[in-house]
PDB file of N, CA and C in Angstrom:
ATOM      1  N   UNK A   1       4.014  60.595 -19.136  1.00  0.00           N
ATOM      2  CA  UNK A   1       2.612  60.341 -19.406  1.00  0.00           C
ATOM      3  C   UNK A   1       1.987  59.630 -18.212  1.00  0.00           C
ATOM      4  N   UNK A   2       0.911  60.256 -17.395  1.00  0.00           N
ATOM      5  CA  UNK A   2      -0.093  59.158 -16.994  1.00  0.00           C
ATOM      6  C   UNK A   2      -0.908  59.233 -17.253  1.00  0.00           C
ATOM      7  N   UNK A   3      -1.991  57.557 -16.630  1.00  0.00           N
ATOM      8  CA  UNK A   3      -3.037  57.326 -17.231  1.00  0.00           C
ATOM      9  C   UNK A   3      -3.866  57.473 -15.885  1.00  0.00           C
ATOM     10  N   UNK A   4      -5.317  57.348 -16.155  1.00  0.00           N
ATOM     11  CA  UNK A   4      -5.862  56.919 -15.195  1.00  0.00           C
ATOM     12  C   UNK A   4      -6.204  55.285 -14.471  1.00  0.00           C
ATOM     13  N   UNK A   5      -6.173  55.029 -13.396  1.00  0.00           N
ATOM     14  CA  UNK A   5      -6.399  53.516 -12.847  1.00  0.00           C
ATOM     15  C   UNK A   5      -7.539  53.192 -13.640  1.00  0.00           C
ATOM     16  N   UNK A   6      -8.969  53.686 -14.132  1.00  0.00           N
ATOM     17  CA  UNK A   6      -9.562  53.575 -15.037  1.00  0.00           C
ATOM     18  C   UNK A   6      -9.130  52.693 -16.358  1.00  0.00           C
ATOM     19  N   UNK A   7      -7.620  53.183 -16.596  1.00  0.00           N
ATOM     20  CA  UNK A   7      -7.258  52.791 -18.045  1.00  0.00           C
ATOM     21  C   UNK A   7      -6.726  50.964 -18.092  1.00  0.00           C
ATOM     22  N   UNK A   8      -6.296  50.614 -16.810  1.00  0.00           N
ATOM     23  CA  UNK A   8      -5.939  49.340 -16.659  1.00  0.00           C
ATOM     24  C   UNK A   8      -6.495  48.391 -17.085  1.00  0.00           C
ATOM     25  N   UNK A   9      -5.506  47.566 -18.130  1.00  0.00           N
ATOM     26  CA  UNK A   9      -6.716  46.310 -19.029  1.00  0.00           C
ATOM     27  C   UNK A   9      -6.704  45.401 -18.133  1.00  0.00           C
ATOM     28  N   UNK A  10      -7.627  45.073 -17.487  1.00  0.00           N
ATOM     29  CA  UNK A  10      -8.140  43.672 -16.473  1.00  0.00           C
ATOM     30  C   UNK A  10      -8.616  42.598 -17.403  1.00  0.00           C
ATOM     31  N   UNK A  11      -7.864  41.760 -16.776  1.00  0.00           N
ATOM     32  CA  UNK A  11      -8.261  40.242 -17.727  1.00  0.00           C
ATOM     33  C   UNK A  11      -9.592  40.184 -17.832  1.00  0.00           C
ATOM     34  N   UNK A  12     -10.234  38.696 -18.350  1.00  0.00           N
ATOM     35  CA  UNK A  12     -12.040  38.372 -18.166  1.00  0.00           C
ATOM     36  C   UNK A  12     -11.858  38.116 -16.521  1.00  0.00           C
ATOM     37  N   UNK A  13     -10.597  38.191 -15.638  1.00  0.00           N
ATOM     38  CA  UNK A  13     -11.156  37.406 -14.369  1.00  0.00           C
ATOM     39  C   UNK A  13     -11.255  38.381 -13.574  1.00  0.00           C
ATOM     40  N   UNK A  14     -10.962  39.975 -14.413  1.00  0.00           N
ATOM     41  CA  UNK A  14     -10.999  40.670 -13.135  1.00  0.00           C
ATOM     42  C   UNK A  14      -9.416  40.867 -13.079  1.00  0.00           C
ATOM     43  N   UNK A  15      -8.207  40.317 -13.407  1.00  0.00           N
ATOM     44  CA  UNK A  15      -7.169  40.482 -12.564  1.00  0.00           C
ATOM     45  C   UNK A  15      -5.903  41.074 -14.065  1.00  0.00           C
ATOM     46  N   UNK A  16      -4.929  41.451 -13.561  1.00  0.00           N
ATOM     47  CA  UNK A  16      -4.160  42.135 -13.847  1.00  0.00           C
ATOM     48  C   UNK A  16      -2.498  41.938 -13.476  1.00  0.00           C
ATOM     49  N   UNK A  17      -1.652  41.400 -14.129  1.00  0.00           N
ATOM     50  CA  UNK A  17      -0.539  40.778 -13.899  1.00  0.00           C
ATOM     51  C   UNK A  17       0.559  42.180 -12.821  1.00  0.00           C
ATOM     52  N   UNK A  18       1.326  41.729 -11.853  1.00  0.00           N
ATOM     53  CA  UNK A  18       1.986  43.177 -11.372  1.00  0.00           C
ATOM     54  C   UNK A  18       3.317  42.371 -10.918  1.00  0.00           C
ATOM     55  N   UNK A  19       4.475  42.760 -11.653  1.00  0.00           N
ATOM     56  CA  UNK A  19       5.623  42.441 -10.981  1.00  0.00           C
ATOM     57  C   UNK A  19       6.132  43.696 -10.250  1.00  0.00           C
ATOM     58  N   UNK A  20       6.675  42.864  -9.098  1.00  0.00           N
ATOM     59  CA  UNK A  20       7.529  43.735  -7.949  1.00  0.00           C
ATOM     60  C   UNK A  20       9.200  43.886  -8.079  1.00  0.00           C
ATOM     61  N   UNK A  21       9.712  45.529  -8.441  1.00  0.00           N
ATOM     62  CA  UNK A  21      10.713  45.515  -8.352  1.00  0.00           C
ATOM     63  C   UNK A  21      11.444  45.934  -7.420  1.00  0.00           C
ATOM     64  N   UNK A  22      12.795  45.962  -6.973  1.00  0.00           N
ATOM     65  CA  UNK A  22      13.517  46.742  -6.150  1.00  0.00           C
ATOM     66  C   UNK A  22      13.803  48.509  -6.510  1.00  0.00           C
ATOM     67  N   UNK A  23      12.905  49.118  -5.963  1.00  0.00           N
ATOM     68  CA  UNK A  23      13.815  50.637  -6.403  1.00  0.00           C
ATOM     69  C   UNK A  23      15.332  50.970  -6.446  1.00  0.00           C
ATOM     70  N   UNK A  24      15.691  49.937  -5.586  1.00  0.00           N
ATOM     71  CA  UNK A  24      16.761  51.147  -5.729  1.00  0.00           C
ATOM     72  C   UNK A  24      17.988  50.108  -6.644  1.00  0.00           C
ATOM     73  N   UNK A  25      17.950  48.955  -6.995  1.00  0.00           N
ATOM     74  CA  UNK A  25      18.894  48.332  -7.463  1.00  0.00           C
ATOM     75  C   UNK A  25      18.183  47.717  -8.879  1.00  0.00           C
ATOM     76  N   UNK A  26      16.843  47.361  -8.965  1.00  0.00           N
ATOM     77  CA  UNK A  26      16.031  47.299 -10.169  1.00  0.00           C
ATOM     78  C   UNK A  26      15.887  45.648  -9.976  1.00  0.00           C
ATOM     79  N   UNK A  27      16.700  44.617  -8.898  1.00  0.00           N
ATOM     80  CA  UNK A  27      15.988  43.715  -8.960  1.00  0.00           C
ATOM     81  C   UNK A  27      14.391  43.082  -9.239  1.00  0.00           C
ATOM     82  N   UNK A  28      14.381  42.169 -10.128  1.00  0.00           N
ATOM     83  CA  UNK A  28      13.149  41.914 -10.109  1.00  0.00           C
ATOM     84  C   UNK A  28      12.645  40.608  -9.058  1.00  0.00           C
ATOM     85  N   UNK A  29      11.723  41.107  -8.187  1.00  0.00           N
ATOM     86  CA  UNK A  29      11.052  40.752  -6.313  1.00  0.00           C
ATOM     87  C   UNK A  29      10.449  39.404  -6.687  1.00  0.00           C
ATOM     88  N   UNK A  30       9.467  39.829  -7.836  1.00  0.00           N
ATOM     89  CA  UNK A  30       8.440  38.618  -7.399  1.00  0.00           C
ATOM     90  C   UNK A  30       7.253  39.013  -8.537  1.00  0.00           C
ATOM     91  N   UNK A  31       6.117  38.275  -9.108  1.00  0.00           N
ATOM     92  CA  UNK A  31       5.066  38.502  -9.883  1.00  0.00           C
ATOM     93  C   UNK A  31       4.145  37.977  -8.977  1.00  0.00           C
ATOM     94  N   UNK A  32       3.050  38.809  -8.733  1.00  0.00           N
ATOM     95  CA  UNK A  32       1.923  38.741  -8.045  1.00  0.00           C
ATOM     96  C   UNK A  32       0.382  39.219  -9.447  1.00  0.00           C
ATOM     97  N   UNK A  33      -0.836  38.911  -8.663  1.00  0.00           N
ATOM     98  CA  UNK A  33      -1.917  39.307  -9.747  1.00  0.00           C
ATOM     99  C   UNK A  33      -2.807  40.721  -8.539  1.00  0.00           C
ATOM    100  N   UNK A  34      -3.180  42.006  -9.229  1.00  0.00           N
ATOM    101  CA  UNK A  34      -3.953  42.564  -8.433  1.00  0.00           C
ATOM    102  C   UNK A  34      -5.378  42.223  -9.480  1.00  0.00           C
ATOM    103  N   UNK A  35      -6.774  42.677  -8.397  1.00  0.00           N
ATOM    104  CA  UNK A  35      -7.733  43.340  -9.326  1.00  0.00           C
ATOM    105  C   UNK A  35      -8.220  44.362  -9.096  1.00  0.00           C
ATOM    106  N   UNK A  36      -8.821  45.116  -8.719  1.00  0.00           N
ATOM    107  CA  UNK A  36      -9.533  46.689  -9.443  1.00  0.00           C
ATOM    108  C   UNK A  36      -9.741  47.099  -7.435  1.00  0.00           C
ATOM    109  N   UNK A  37      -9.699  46.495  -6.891  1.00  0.00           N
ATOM    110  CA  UNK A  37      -9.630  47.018  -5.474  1.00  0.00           C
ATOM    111  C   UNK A  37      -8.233  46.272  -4.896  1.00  0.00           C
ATOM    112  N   UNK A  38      -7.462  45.597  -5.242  1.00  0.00           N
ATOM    113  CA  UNK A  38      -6.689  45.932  -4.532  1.00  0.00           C
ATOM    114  C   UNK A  38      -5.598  46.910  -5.185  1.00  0.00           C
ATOM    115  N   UNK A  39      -5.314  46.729  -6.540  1.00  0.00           N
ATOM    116  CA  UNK A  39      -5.214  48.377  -6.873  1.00  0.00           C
ATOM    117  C   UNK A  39      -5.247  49.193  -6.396  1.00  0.00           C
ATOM    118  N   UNK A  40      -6.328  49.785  -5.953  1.00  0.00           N
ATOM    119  CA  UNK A  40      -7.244  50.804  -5.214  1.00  0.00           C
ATOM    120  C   UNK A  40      -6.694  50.646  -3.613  1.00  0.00           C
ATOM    121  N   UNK A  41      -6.643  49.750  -3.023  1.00  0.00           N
ATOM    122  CA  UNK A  41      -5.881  49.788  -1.284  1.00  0.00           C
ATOM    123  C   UNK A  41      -4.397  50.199  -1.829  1.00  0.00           C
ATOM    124  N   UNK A  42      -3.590  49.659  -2.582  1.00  0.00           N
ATOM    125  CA  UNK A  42      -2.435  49.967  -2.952  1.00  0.00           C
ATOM    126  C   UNK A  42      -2.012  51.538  -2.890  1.00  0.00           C
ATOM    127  N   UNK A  43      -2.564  51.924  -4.076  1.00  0.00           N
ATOM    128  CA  UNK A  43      -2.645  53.370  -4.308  1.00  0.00           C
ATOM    129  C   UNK A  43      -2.953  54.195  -2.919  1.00  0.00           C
ATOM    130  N   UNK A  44      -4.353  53.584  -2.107  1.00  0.00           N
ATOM    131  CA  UNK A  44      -4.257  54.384  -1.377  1.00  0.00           C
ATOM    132  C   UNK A  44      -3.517  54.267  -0.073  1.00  0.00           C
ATOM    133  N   UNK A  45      -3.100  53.385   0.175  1.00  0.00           N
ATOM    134  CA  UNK A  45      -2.591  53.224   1.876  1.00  0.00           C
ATOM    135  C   UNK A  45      -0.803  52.752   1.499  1.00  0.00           C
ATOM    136  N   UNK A  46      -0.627  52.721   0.022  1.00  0.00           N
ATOM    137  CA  UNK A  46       1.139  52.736  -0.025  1.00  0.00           C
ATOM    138  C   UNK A  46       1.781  51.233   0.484  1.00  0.00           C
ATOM    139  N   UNK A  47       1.019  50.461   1.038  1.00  0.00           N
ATOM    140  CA  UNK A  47       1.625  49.215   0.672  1.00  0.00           C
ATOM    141  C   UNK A  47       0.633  48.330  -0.051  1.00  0.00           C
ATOM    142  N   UNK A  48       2.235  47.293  -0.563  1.00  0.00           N
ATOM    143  CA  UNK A  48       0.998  46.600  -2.120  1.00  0.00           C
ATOM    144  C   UNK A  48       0.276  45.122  -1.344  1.00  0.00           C
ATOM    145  N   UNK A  49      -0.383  45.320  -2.144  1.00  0.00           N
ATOM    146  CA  UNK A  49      -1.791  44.743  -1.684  1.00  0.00           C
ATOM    147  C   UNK A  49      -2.215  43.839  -3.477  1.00  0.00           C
ATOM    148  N   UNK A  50      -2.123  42.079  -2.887  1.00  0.00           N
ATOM    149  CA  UNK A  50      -2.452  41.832  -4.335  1.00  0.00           C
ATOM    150  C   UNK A  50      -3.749  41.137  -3.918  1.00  0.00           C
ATOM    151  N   UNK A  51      -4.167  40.532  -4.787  1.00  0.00           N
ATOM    152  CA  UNK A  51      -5.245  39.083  -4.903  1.00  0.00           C
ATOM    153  C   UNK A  51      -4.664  37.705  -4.982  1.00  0.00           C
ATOM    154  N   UNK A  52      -4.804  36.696  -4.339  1.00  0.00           N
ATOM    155  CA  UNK A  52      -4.403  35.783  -4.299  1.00  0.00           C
ATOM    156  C   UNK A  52      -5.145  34.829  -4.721  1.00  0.00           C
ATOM    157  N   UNK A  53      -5.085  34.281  -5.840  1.00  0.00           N
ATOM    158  CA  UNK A  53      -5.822  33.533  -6.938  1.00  0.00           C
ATOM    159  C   UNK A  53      -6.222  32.395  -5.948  1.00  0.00           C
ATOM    160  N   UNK A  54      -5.203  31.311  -5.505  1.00  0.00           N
ATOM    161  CA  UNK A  54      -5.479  30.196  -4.668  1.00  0.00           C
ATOM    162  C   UNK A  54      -6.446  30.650  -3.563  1.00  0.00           C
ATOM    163  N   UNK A  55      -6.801  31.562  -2.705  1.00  0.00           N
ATOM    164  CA  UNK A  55      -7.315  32.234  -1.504  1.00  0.00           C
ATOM    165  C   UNK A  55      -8.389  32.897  -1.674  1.00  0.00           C
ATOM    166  N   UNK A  56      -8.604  33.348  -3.078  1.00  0.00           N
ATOM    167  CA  UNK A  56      -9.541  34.285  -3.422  1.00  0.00           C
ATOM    168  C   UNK A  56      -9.289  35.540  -2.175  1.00  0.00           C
ATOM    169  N   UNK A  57      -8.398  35.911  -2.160  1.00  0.00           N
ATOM    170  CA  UNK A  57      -8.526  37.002  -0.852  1.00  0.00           C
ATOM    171  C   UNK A  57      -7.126  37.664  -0.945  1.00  0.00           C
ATOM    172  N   UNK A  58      -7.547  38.682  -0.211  1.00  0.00           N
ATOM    173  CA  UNK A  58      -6.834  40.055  -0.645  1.00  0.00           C
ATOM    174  C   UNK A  58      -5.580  39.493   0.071  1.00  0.00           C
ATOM    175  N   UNK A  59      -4.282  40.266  -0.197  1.00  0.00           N
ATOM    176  CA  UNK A  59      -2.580  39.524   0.120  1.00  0.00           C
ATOM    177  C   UNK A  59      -1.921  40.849   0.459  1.00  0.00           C
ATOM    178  N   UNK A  60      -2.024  41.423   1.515  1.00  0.00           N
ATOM    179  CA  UNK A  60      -1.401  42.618   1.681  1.00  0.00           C
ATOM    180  C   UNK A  60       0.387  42.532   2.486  1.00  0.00           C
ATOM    181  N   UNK A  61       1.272  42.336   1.385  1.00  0.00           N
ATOM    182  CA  UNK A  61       2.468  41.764   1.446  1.00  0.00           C
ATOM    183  C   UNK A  61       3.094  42.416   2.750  1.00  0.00           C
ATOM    184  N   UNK A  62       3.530  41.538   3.467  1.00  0.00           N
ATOM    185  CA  UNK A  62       4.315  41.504   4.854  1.00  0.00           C
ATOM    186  C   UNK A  62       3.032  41.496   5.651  1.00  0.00           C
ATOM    187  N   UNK A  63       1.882  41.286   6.137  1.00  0.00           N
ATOM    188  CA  UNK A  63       0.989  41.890   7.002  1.00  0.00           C
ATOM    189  C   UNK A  63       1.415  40.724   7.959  1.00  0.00           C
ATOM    190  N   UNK A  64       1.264  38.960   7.336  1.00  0.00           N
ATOM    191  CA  UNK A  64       1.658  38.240   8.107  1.00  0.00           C
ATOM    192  C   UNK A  64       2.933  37.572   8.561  1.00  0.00           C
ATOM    193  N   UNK A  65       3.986  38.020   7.302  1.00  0.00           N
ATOM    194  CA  UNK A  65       5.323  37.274   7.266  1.00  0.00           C
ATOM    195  C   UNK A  65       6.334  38.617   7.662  1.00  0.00           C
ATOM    196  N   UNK A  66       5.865  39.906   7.956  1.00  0.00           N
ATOM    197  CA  UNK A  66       6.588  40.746   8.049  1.00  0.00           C
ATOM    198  C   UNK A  66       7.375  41.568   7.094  1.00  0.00           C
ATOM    199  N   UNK A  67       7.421  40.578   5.750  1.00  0.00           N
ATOM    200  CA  UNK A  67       8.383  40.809   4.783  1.00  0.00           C
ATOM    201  C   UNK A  67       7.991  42.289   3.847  1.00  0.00           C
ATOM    202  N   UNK A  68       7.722  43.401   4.416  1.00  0.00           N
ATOM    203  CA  UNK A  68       6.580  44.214   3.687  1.00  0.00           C
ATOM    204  C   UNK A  68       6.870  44.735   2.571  1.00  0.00           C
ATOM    205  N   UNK A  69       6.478  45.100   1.783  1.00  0.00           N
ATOM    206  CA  UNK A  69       6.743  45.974   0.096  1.00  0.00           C
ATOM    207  C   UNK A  69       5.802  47.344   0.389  1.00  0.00           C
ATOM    208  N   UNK A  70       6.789  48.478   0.614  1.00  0.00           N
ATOM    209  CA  UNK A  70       6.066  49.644   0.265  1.00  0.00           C
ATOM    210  C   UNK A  70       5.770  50.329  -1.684  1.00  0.00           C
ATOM    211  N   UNK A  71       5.179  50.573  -1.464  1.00  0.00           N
ATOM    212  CA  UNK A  71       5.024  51.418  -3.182  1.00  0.00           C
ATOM    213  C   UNK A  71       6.066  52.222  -3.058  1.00  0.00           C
ATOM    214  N   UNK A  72       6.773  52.879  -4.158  1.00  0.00           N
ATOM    215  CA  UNK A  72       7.410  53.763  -4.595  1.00  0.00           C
ATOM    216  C   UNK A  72       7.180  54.280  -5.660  1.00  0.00           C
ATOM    217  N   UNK A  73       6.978  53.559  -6.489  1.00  0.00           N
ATOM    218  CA  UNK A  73       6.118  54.460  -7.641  1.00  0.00           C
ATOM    219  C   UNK A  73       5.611  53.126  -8.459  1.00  0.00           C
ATOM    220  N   UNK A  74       4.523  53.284  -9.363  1.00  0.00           N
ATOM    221  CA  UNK A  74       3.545  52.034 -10.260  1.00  0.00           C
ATOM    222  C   UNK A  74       3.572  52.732 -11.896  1.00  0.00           C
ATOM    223  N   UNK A  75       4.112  51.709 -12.601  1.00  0.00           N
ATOM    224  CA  UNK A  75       3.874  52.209 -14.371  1.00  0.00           C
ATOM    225  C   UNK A  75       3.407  51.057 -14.856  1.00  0.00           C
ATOM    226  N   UNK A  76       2.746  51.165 -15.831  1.00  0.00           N
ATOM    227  CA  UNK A  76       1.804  50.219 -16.838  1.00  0.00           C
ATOM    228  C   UNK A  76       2.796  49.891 -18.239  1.00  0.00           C
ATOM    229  N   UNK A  77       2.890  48.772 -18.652  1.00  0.00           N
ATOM    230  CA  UNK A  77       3.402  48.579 -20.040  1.00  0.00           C
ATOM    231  C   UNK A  77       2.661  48.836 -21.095  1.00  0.00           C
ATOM    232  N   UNK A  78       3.268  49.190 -22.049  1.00  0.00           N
ATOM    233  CA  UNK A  78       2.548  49.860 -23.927  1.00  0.00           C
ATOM    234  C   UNK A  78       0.929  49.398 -23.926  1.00  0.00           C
ATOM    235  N   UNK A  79       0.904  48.182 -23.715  1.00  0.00           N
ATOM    236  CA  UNK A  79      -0.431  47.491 -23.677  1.00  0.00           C
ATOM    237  C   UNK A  79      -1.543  47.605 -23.115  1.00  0.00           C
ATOM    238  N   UNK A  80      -1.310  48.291 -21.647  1.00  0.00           N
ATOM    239  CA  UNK A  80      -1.990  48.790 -20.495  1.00  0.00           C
ATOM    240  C   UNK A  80      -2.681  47.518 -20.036  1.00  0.00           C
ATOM    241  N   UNK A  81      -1.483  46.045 -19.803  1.00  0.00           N
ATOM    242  CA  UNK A  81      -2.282  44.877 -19.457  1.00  0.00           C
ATOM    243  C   UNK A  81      -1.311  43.976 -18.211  1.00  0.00           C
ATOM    244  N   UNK A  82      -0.063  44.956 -17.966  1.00  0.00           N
ATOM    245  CA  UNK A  82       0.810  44.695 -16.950  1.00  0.00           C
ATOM    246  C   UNK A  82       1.373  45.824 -16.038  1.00  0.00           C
ATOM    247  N   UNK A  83       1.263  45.752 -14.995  1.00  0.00           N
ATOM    248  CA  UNK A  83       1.848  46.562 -13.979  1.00  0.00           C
ATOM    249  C   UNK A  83       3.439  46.532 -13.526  1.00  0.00           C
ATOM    250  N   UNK A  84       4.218  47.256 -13.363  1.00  0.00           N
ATOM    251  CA  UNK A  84       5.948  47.271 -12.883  1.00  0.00           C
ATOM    252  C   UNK A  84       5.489  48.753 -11.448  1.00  0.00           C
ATOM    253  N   UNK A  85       5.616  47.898 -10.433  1.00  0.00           N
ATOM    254  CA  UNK A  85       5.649  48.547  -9.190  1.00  0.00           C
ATOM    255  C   UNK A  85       7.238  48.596  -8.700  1.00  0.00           C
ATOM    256  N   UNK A  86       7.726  49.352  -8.714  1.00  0.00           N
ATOM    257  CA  UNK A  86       9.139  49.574  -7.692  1.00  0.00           C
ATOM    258  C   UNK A  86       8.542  50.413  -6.326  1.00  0.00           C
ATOM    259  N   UNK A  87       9.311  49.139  -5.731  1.00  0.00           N
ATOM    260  CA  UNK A  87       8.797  49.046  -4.307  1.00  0.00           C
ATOM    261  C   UNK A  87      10.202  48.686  -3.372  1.00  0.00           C
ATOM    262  N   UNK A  88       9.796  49.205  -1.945  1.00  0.00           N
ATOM    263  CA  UNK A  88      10.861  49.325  -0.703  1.00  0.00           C
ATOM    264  C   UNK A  88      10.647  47.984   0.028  1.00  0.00           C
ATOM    265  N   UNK A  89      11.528  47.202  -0.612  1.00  0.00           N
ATOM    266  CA  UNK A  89      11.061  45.021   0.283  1.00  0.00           C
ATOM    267  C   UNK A  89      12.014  45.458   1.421  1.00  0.00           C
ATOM    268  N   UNK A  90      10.838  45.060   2.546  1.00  0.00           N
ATOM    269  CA  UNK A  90      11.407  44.809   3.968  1.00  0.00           C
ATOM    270  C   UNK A  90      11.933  43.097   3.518  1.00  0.00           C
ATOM    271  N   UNK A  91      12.909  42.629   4.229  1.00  0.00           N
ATOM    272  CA  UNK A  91      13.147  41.121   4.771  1.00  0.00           C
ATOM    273  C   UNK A  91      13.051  40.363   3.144  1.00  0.00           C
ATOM    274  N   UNK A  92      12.926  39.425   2.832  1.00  0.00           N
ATOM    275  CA  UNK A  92      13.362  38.417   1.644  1.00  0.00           C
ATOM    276  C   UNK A  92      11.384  38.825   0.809  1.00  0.00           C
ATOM    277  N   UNK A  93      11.326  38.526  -0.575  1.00  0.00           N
ATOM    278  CA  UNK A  93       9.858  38.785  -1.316  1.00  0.00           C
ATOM    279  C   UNK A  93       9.306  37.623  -1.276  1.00  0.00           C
ATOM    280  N   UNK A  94      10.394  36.532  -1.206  1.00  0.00           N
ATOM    281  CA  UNK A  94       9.743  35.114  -1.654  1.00  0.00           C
ATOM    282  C   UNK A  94       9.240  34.536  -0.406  1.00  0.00           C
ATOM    283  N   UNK A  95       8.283  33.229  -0.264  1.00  0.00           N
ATOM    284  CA  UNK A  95       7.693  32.518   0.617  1.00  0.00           C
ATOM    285  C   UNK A  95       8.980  31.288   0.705  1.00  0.00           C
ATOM    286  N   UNK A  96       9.867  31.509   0.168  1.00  0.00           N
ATOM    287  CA  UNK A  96      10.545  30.492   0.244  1.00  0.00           C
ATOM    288  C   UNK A  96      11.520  31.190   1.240  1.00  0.00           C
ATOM    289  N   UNK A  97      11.570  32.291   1.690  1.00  0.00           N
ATOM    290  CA  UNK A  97      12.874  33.173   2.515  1.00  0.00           C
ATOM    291  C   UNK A  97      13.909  33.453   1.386  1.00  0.00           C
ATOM    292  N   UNK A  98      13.631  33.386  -0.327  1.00  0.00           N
ATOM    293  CA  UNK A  98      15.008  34.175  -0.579  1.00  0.00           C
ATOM    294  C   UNK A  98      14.302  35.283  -1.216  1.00  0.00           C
ATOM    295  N   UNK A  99      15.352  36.258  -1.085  1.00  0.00           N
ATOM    296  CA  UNK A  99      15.258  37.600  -1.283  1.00  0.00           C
ATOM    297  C   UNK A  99      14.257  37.857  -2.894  1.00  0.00           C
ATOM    298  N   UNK A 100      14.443  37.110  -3.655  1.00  0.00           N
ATOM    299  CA  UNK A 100      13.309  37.501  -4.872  1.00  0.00           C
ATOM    300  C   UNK A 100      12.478  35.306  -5.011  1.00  0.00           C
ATOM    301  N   UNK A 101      11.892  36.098  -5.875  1.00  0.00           N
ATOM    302  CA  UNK A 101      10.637  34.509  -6.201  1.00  0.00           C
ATOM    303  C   UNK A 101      11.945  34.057  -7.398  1.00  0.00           C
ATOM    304  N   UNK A 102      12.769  34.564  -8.368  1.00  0.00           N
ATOM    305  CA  UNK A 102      13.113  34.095  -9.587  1.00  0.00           C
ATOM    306  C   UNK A 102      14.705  34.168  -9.353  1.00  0.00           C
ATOM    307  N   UNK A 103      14.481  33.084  -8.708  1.00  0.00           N
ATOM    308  CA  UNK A 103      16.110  32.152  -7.721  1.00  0.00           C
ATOM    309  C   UNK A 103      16.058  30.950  -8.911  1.00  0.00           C
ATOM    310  N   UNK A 104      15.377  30.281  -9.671  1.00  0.00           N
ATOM    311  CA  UNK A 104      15.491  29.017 -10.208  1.00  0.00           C
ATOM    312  C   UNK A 104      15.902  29.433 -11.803  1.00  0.00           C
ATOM    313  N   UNK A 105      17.128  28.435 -12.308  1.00  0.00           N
ATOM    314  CA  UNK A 105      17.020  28.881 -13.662  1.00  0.00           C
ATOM    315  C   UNK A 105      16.717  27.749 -14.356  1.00  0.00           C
ATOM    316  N   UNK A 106      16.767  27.695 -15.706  1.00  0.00           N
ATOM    317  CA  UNK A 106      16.232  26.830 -16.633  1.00  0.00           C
ATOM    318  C   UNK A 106      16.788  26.456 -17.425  1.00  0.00           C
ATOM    319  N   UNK A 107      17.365  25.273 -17.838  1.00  0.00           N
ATOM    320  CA  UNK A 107      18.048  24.970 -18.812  1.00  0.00           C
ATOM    321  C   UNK A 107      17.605  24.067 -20.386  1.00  0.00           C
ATOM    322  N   UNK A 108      18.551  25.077 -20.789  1.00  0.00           N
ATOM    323  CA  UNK A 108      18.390  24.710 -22.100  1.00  0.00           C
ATOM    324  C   UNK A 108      18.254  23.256 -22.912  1.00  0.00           C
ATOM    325  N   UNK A 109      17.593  22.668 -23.507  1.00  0.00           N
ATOM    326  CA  UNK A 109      18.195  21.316 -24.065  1.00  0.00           C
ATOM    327  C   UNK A 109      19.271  21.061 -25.359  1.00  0.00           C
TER     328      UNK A 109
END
């Protein structure tokens, strides 16, 4: 089944939750937010491209750290209110240098 980019439920802010996976091993990269244009650069130019809430400004992954995420393919969950991008990570996803953002675990009490 697809939908159209049309169909994407965007929050009231405009934005839209998108985690980054590894294609080829299914790691999960990192959670980023797009909205309705960077979507739209994504789709069209094949690398992902989010919004950066703190920056208000567009985040087109690796442009400055090198670390790049190509698209490989984008699906929507049941809800049509989250994005799952499997994507080709050049170099580590996180700003911290490790290979995904969800290195920390949590313990139980």
């Amino acid at each position: 089944m697809r939908i159209d980019e049309a169909e994407v439920g965007f929050d009231g802010a405009g934005l839209v939750p998108v985690i980054a996976q590894d294609h080829v091993n299914g790691e999960v990269l990192m959670m980023a937010w797009m909205n309705r244009e960077a979507l739209d650069r994504t789709l069209r130019t094949g690398n992902m491209t989010y919004w950066s809430r703190s920056r208000q400004a567009f985040w087109e992954k690796g442009k400055t750290s090198g670390n790049h995420q190509r698209l490989v393919s984008l699906s929507i969950d049941c809800d049509r209110d989250c994005l799952l991008a499997q994507v080709e990570q050049t170099g580590p996803a996180c700003h911290e240098g490790k290979r995904s953002c969800f290195f920390t675990g949590i313990r139980r009490n």
